[in-house]
N, C-alpha and C. Protein backbone atom coordinates (compact mmCIF):
# COMPACT_ATOMS: atom_id res chain seq x y z
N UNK A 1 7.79 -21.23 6.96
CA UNK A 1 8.47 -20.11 6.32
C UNK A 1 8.05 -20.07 4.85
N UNK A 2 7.58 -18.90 4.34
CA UNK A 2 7.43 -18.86 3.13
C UNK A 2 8.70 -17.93 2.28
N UNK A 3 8.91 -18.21 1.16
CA UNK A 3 9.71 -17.44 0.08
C UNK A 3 9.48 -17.07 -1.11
N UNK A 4 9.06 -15.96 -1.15
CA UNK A 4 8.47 -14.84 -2.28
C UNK A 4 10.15 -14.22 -2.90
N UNK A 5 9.87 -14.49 -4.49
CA UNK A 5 11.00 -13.92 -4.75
C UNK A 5 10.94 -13.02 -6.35
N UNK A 6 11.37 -12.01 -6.73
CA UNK A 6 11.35 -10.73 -8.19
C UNK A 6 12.50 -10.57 -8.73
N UNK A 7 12.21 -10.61 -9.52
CA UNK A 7 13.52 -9.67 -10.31
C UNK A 7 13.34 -8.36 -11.08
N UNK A 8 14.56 -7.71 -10.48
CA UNK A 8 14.58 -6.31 -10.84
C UNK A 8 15.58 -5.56 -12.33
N UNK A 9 14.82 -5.36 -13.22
CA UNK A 9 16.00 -5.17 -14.33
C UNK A 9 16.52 -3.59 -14.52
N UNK A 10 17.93 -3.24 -14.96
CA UNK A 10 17.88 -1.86 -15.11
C UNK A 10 18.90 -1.80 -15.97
N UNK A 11 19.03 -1.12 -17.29
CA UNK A 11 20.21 -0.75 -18.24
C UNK A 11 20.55 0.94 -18.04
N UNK A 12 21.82 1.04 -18.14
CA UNK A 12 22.09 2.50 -18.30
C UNK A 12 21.15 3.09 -19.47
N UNK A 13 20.66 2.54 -20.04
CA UNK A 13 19.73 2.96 -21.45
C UNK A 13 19.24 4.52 -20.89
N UNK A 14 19.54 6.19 -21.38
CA UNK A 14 18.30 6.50 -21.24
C UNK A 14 17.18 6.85 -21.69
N UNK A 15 16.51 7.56 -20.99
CA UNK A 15 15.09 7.46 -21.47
C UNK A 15 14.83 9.29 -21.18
N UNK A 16 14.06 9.66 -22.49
CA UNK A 16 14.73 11.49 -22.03
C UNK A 16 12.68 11.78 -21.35
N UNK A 17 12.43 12.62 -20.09
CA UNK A 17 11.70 12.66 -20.20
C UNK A 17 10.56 14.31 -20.99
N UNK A 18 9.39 14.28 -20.79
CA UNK A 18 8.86 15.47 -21.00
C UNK A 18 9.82 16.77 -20.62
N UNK A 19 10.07 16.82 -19.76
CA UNK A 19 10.99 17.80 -19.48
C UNK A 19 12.57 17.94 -19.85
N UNK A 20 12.82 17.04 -20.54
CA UNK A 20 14.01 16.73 -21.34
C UNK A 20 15.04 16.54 -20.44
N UNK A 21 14.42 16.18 -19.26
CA UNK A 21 15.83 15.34 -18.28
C UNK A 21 16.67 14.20 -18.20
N UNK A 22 17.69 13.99 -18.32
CA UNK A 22 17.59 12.69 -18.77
C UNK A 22 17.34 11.13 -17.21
N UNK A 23 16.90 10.39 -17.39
CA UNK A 23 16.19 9.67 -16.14
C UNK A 23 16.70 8.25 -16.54
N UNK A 24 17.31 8.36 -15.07
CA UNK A 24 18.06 6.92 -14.76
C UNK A 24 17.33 5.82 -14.14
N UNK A 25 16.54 6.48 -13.71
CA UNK A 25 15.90 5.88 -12.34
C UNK A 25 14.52 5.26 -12.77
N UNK A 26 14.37 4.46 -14.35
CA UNK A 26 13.22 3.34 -14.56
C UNK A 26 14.06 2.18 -14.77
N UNK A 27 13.03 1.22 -14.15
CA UNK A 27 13.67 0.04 -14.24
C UNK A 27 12.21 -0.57 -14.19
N UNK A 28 12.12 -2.20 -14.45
CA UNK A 28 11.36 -3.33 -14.65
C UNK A 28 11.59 -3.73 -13.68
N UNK A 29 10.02 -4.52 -12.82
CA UNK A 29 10.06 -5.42 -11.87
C UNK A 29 9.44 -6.45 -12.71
N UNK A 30 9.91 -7.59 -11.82
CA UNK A 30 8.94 -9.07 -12.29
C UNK A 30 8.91 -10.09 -11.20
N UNK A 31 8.09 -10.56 -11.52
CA UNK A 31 7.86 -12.05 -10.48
C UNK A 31 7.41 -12.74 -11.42
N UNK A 32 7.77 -14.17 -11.33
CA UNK A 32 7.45 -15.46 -12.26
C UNK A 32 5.94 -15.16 -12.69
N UNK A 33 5.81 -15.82 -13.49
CA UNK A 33 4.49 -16.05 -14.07
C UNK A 33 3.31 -14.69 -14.08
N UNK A 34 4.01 -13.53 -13.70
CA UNK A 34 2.94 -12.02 -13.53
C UNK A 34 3.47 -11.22 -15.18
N UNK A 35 2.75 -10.34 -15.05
CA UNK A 35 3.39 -9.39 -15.55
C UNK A 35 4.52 -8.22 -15.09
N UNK A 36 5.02 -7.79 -16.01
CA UNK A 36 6.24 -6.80 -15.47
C UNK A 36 5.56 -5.41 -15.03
N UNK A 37 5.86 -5.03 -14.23
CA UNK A 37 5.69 -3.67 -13.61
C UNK A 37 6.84 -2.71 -13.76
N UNK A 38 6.50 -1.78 -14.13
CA UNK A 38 7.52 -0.27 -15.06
C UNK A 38 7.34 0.07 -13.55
N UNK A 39 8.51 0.41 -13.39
CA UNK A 39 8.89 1.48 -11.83
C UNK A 39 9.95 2.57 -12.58
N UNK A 40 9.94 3.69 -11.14
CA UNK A 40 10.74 5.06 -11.46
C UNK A 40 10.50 5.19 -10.48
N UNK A 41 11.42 6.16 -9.92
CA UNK A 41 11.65 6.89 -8.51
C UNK A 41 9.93 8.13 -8.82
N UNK A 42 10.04 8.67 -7.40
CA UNK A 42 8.54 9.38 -7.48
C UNK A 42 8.90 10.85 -8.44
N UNK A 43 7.93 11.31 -8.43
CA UNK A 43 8.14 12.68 -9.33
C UNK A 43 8.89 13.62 -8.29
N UNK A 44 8.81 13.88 -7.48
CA UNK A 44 9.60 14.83 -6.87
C UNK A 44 11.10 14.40 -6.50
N UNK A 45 11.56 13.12 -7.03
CA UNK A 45 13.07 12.69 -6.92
C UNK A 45 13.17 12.67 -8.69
N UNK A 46 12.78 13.19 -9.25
CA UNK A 46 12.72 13.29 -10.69
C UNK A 46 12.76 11.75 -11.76
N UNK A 47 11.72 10.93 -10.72
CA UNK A 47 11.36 9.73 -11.24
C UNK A 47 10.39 10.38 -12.80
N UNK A 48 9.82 9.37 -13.13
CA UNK A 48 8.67 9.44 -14.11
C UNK A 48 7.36 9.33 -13.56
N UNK A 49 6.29 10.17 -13.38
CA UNK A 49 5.21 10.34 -12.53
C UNK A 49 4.46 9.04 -13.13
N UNK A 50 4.11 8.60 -14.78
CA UNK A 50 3.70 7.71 -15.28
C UNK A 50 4.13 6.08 -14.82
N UNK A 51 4.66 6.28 -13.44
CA UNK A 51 5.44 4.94 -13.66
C UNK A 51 4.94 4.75 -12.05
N UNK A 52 4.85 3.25 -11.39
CA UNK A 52 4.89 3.02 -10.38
C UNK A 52 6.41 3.25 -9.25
N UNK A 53 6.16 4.09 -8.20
CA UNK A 53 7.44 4.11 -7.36
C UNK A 53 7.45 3.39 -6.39
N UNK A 54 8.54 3.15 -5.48
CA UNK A 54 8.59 2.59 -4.48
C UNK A 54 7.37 2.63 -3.23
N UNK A 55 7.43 3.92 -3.24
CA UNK A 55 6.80 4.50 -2.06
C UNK A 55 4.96 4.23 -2.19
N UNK A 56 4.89 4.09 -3.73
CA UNK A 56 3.43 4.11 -3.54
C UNK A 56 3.07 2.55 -3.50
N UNK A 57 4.02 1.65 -3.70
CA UNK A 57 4.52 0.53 -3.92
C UNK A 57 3.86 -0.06 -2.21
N UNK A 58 4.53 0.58 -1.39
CA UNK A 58 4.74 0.28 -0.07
C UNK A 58 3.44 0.68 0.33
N UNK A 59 2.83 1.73 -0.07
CA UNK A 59 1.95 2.03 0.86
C UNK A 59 0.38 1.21 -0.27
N UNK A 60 0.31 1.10 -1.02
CA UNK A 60 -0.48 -0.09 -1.46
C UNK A 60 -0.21 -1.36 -1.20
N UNK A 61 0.91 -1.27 -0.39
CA UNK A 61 1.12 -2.75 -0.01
C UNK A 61 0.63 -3.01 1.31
N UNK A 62 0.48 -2.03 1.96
CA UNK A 62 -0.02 -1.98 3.23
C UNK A 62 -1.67 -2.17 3.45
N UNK A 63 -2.22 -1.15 2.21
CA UNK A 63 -3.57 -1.25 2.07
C UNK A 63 -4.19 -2.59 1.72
N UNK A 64 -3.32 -3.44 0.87
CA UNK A 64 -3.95 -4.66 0.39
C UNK A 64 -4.03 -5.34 1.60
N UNK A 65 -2.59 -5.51 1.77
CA UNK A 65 -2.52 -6.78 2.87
C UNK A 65 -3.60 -6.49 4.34
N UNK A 66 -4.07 -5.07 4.51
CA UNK A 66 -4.68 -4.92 5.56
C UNK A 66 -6.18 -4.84 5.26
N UNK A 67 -6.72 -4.88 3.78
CA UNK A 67 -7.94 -5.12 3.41
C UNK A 67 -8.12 -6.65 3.49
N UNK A 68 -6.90 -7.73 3.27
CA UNK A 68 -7.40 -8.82 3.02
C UNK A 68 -7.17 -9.53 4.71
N UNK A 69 -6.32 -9.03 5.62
CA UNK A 69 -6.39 -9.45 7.05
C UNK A 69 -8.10 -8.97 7.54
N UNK A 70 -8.52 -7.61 7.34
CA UNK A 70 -9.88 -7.84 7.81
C UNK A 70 -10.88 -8.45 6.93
N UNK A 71 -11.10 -8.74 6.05
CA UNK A 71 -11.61 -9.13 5.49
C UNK A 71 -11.34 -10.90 5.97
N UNK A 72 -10.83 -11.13 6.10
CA UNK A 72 -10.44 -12.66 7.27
C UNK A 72 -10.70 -12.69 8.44
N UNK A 73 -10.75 -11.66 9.12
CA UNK A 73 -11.06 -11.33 10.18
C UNK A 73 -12.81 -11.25 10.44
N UNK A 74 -13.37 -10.36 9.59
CA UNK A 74 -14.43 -10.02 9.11
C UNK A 74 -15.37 -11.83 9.76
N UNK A 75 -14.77 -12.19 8.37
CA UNK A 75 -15.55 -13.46 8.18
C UNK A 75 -15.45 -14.48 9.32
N UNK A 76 -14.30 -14.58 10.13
CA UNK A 76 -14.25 -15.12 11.38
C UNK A 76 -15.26 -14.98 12.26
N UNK A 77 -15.28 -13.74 12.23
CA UNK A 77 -16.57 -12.68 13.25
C UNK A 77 -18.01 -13.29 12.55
N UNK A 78 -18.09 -13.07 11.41
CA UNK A 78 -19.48 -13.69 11.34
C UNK A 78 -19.80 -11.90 10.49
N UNK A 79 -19.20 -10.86 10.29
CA UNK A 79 -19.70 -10.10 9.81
C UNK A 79 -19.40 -9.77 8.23
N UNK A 80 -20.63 -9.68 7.57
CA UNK A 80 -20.70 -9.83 6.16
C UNK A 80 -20.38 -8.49 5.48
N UNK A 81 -18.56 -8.17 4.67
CA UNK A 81 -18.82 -7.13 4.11
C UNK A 81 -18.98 -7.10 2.87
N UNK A 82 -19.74 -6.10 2.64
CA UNK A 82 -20.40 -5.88 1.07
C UNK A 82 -19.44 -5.11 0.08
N UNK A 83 -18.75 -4.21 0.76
CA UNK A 83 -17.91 -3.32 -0.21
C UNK A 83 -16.49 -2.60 0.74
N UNK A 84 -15.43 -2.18 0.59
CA UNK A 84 -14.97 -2.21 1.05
C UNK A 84 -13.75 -1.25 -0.06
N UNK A 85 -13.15 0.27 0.36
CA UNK A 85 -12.52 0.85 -0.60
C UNK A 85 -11.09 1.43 0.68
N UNK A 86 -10.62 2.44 -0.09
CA UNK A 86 -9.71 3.11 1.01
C UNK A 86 -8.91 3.86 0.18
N UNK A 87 -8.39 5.04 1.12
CA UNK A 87 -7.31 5.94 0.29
C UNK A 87 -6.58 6.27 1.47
N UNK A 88 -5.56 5.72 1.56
CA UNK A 88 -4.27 5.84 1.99
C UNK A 88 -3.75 6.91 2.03
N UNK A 89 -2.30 7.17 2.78
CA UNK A 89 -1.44 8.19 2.62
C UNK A 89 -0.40 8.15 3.18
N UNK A 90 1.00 8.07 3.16
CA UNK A 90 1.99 7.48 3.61
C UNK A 90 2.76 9.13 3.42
N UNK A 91 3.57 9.29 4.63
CA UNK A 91 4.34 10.29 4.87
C UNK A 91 5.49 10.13 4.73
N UNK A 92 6.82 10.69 4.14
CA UNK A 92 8.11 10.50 3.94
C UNK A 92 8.45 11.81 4.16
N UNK A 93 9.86 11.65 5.35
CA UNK A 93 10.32 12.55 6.00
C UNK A 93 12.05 12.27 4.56
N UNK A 94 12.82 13.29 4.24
CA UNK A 94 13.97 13.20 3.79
C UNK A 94 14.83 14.15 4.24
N UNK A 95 15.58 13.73 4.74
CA UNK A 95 16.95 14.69 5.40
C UNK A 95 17.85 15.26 4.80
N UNK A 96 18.79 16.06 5.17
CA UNK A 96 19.76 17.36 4.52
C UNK A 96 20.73 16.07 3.81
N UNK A 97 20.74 15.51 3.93
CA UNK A 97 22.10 13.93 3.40
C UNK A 97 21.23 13.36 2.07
N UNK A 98 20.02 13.55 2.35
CA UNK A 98 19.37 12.80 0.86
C UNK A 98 18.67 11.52 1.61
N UNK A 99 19.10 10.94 2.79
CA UNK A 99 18.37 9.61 3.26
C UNK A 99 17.06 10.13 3.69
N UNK A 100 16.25 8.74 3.96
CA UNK A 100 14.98 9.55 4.43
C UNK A 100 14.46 8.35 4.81
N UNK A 101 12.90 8.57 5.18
CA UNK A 101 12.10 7.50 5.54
C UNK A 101 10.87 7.98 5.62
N UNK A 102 9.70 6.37 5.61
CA UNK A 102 8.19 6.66 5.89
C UNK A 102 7.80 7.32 7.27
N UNK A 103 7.51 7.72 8.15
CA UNK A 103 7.28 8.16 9.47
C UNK A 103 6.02 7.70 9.72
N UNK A 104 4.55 7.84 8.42
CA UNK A 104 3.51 7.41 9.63
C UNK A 104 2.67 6.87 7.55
N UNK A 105 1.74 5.93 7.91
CA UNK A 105 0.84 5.63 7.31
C UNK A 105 -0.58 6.14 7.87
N UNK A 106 -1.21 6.54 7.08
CA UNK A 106 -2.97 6.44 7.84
C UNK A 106 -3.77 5.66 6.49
N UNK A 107 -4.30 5.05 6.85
CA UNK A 107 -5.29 4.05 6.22
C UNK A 107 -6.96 4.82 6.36
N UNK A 108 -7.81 4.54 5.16
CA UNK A 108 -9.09 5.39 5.66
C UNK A 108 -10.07 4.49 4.83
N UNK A 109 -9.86 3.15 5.55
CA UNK A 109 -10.98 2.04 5.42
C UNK A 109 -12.54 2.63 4.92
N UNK A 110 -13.02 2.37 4.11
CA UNK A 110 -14.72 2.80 3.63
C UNK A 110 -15.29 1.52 3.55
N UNK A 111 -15.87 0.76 4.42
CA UNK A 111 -16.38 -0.55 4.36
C UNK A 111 -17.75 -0.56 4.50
N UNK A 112 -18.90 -1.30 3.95
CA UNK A 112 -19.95 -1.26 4.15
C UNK A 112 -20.71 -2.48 4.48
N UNK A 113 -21.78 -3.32 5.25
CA UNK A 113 -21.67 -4.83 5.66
C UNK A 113 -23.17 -4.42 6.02
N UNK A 114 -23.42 -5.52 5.65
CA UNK A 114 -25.00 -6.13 6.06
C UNK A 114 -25.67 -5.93 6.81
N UNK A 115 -25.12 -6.09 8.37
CA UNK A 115 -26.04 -6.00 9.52
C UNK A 115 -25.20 -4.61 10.31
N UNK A 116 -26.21 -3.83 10.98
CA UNK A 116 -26.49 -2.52 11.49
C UNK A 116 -25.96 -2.93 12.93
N UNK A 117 -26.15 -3.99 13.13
CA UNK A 117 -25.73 -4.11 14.68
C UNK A 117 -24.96 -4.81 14.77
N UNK A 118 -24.12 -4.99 13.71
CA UNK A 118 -22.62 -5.45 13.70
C UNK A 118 -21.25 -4.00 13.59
N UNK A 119 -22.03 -2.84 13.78
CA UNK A 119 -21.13 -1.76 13.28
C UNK A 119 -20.08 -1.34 14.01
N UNK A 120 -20.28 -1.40 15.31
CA UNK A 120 -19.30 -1.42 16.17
C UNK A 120 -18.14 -2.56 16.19
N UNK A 121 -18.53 -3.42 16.19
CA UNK A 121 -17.85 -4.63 15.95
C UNK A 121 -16.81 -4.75 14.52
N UNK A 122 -17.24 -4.43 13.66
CA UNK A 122 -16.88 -4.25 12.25
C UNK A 122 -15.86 -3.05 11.80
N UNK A 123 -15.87 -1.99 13.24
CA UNK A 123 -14.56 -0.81 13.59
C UNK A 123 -13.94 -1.39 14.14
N UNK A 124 -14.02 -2.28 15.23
CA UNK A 124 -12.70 -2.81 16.28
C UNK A 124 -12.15 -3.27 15.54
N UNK A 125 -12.68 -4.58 14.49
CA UNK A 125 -12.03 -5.84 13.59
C UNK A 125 -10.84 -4.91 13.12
N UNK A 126 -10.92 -3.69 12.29
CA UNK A 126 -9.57 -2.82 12.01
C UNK A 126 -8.35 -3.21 12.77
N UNK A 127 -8.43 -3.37 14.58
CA UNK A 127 -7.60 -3.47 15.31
C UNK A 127 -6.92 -5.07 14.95
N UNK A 128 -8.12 -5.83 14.98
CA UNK A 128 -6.88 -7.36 14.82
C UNK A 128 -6.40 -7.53 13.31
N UNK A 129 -7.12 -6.70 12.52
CA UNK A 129 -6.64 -6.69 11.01
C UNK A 129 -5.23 -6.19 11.02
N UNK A 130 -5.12 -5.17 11.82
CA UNK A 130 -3.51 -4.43 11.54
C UNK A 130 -2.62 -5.28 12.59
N UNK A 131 -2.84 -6.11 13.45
CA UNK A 131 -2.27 -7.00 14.32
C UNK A 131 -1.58 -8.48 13.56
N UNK A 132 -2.50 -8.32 12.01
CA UNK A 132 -2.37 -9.67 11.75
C UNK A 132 -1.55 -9.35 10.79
N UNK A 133 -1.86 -8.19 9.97
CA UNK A 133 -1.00 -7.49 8.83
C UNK A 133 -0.08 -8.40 8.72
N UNK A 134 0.46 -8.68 7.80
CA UNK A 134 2.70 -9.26 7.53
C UNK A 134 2.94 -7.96 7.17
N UNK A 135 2.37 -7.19 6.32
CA UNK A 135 3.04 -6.12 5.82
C UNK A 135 3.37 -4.87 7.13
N UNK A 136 2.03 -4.47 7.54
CA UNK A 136 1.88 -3.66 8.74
C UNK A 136 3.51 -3.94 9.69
N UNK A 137 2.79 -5.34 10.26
CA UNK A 137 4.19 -6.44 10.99
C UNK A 137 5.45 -5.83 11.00
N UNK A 138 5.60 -5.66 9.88
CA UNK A 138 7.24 -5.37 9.10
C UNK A 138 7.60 -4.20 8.63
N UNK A 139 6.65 -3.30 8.92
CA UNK A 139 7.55 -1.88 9.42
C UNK A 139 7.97 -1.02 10.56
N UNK A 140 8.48 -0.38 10.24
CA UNK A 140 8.93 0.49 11.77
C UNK A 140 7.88 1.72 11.39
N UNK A 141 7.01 1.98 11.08
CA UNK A 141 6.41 3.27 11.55
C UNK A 141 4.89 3.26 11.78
N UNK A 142 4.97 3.77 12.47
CA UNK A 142 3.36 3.92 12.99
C UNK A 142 2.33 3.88 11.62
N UNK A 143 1.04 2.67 11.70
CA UNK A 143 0.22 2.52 10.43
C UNK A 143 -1.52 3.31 11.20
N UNK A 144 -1.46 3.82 10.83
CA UNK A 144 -2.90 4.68 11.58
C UNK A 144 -4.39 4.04 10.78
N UNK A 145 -5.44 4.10 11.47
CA UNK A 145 -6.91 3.13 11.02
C UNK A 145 -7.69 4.40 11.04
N UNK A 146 -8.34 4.74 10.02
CA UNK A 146 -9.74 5.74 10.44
C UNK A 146 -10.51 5.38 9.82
N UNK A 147 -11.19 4.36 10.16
CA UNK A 147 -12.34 3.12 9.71
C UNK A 147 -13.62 4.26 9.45
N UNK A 148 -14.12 3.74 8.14
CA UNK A 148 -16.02 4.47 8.16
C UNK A 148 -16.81 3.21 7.90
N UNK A 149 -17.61 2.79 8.70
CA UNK A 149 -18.54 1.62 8.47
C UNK A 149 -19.67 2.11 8.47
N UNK A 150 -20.50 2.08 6.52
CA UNK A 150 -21.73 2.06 6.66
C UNK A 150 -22.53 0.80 6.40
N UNK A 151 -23.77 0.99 5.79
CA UNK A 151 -24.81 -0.02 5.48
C UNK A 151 -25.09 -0.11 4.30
N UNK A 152 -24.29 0.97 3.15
CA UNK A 152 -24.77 1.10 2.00
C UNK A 152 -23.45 1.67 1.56
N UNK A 153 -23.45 1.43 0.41
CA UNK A 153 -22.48 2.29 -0.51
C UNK A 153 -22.79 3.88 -0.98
């Protein structure tokens, strides 16, 4: 069992933004020994667009942890990648009550690797990468793969 643990700070302080709203919703993250990360709700909940939110929070969390499962994966296989990018996109459904949720992730892997006749092989790996995910693991909504494997950047 492992235990990862942050702290989250927040004062009524506010903070007026460009639009002269006044915004409740920044607060400080931290984890020991990192630096602090400025969060705000997203711009369309009238967070601060300049600031990291939850949501993009989550869905870069998905991208890492599933770049560094294939990329483990990868190397298991024996296939060498050279570069490796992605742009994400995470969907949030919100209801007439204000609650809401993610509904679907799609991931859009851009990986590029050495050998030509590893390419097929180097699309499946996607499959045990999101199998191995912790992050993937630990949500409820569908995480979607649309892998591009070339030979070059």
């Amino acid at each position: 069992m492992h235990r990862f643990q942050a702290h989250l700070k927040w004062s009524k302080k506010t903070e007026v933004g460009q639009d002269n709203r006044k915004r409740y919703k920044n607060h400080m993250l931290a984890v020991a020994d990192k630096n602090s990360l400025e969060v705000s709700a997203a711009k369309a909940f009238k967070g601060d667009p300049t600031k990291w939110n939850p949501e993009e929070m989550l869905l870069d969390s998905l991208m890492s942890c599933h770049m560094m499962s294939y990329l483990y994966v990868c190397q298991q296989n024996g296939v060498e990648v050279l570069a490796y990018e992605d742009a994400g996109e995470a969907f949030l459904e919100v209801n007439a009550d204000g609650s809401g949720k993610v509904t679907k992730v799609i991931l859009g892997p851009k990986v590029v690797i050495s050998n030509a006749e590893q390419i097929d092989l180097a699309k499946e790996l996607h499959i045990q990468a999101n199998q191995l995910c912790f992050i993937a693991n630990s949500c409820a909504f569908e995480v979607e793969h649309n892998p591009e494997i070339n030979l070059s950047i």
